[in-house]
C-alpha atoms as a PDB file:
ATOM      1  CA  UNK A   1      23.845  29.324  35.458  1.00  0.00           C
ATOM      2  CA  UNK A   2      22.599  30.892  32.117  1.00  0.00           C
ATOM      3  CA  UNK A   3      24.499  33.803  31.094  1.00  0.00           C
ATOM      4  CA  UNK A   4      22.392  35.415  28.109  1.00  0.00           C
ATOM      5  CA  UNK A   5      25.461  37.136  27.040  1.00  0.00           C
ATOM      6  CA  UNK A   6      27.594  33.613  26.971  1.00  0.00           C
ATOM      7  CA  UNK A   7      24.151  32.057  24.926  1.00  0.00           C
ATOM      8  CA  UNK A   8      23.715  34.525  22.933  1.00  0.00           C
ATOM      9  CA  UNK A   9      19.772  34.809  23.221  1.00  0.00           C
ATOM     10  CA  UNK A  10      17.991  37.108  26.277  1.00  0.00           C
ATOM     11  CA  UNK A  11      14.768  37.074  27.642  1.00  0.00           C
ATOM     12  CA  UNK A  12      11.748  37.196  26.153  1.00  0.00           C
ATOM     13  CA  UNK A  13      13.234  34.536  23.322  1.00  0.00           C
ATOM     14  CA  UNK A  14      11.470  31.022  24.542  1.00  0.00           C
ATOM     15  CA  UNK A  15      15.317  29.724  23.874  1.00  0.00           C
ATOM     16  CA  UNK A  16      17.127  31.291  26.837  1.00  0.00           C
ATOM     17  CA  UNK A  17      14.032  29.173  28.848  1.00  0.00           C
ATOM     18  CA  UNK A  18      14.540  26.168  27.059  1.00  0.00           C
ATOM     19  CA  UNK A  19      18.228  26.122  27.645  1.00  0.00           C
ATOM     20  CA  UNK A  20      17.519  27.190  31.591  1.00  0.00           C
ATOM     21  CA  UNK A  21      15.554  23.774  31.800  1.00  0.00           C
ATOM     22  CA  UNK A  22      17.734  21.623  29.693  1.00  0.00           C
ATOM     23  CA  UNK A  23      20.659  22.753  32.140  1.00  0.00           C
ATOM     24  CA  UNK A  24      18.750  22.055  35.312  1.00  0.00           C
ATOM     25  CA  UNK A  25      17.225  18.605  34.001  1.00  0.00           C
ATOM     26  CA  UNK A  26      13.716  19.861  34.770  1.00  0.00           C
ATOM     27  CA  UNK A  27      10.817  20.235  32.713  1.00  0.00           C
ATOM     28  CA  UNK A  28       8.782  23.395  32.730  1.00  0.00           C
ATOM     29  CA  UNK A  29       5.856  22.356  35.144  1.00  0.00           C
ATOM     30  CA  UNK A  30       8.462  21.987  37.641  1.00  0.00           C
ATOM     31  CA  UNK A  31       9.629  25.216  37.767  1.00  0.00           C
ATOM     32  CA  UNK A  32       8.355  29.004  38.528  1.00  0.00           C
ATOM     33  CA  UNK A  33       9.490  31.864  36.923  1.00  0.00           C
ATOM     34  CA  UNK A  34       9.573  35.673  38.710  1.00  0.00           C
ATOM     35  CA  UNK A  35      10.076  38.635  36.616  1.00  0.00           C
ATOM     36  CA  UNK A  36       9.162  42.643  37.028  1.00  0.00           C
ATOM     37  CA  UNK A  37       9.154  42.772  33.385  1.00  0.00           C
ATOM     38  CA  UNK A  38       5.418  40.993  31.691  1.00  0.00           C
ATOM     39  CA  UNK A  39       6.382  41.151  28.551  1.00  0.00           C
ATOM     40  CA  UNK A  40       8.924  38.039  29.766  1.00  0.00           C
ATOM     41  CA  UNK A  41       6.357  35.715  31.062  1.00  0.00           C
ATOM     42  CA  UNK A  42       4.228  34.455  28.033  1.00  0.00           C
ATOM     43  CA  UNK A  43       7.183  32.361  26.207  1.00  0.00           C
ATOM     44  CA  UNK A  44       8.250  31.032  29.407  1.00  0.00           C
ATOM     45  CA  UNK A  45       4.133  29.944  30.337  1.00  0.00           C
ATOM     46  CA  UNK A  46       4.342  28.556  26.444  1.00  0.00           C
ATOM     47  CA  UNK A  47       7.035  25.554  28.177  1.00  0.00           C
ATOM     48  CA  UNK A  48       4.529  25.018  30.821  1.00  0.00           C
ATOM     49  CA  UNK A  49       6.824  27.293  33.359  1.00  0.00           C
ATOM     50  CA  UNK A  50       4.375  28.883  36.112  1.00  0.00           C
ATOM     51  CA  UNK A  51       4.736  32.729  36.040  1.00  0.00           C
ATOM     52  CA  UNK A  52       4.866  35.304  38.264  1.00  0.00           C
ATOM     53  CA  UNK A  53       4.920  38.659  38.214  1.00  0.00           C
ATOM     54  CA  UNK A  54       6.615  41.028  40.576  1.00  0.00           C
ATOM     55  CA  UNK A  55       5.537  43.839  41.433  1.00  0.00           C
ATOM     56  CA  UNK A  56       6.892  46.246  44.185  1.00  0.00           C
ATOM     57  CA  UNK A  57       5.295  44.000  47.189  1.00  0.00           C
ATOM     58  CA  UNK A  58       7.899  41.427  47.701  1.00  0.00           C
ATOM     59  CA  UNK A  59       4.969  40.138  50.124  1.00  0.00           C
ATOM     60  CA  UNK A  60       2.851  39.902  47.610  1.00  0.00           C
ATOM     61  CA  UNK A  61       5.455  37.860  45.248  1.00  0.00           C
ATOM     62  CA  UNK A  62       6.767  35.662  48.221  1.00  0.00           C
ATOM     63  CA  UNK A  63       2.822  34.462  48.587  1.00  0.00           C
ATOM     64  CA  UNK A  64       1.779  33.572  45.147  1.00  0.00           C
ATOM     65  CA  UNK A  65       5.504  31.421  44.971  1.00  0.00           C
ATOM     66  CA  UNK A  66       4.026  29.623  48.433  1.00  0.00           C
ATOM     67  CA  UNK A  67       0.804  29.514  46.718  1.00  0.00           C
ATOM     68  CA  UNK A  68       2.460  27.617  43.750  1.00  0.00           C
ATOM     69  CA  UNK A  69       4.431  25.360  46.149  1.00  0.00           C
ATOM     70  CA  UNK A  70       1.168  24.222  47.973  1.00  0.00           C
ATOM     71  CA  UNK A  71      -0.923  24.092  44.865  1.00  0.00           C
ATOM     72  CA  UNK A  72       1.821  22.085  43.018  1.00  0.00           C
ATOM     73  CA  UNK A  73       1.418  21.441  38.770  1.00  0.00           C
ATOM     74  CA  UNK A  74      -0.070  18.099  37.689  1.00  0.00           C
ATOM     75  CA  UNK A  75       2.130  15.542  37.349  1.00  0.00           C
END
């Protein structure tokens, strides 16, 4: 778990994102990222995170995250 408050960085910084995948041993084309907020996606696409953002249709959100599973990042 990344606290920002216990890191002392928050979202957008690309930091809080770098220390999210250096604590889960992944690197970013491994992971997806879901936020309601834009303005937090670019730095987290900049470490090759895939990005999505939520909108009020869960639905919607739920499909583009299966979309990303079956569509998986190069290797």
């Amino acid at each position: 778990m990344i606290l920002s408050e216990l890191e002392g960085v928050r979202r957008p910084s690309p930091a809080i994102y770098e220390r999210a995948l250096d604590a889960l041993g992944l690197i970013g084309s491994g992971c997806a990222f879901v936020d309601d907020h834009a303005e937090n996606l670019p730095p987290a696409e900049t470490l090759g995170i895939r990005t999505v953002h939520h909108t009020s249709d869960p639905v919607a959100t739920a499909a583009i995250l299966e979309s990303l599973v079956l569509d998986p990042a190069p290797a």
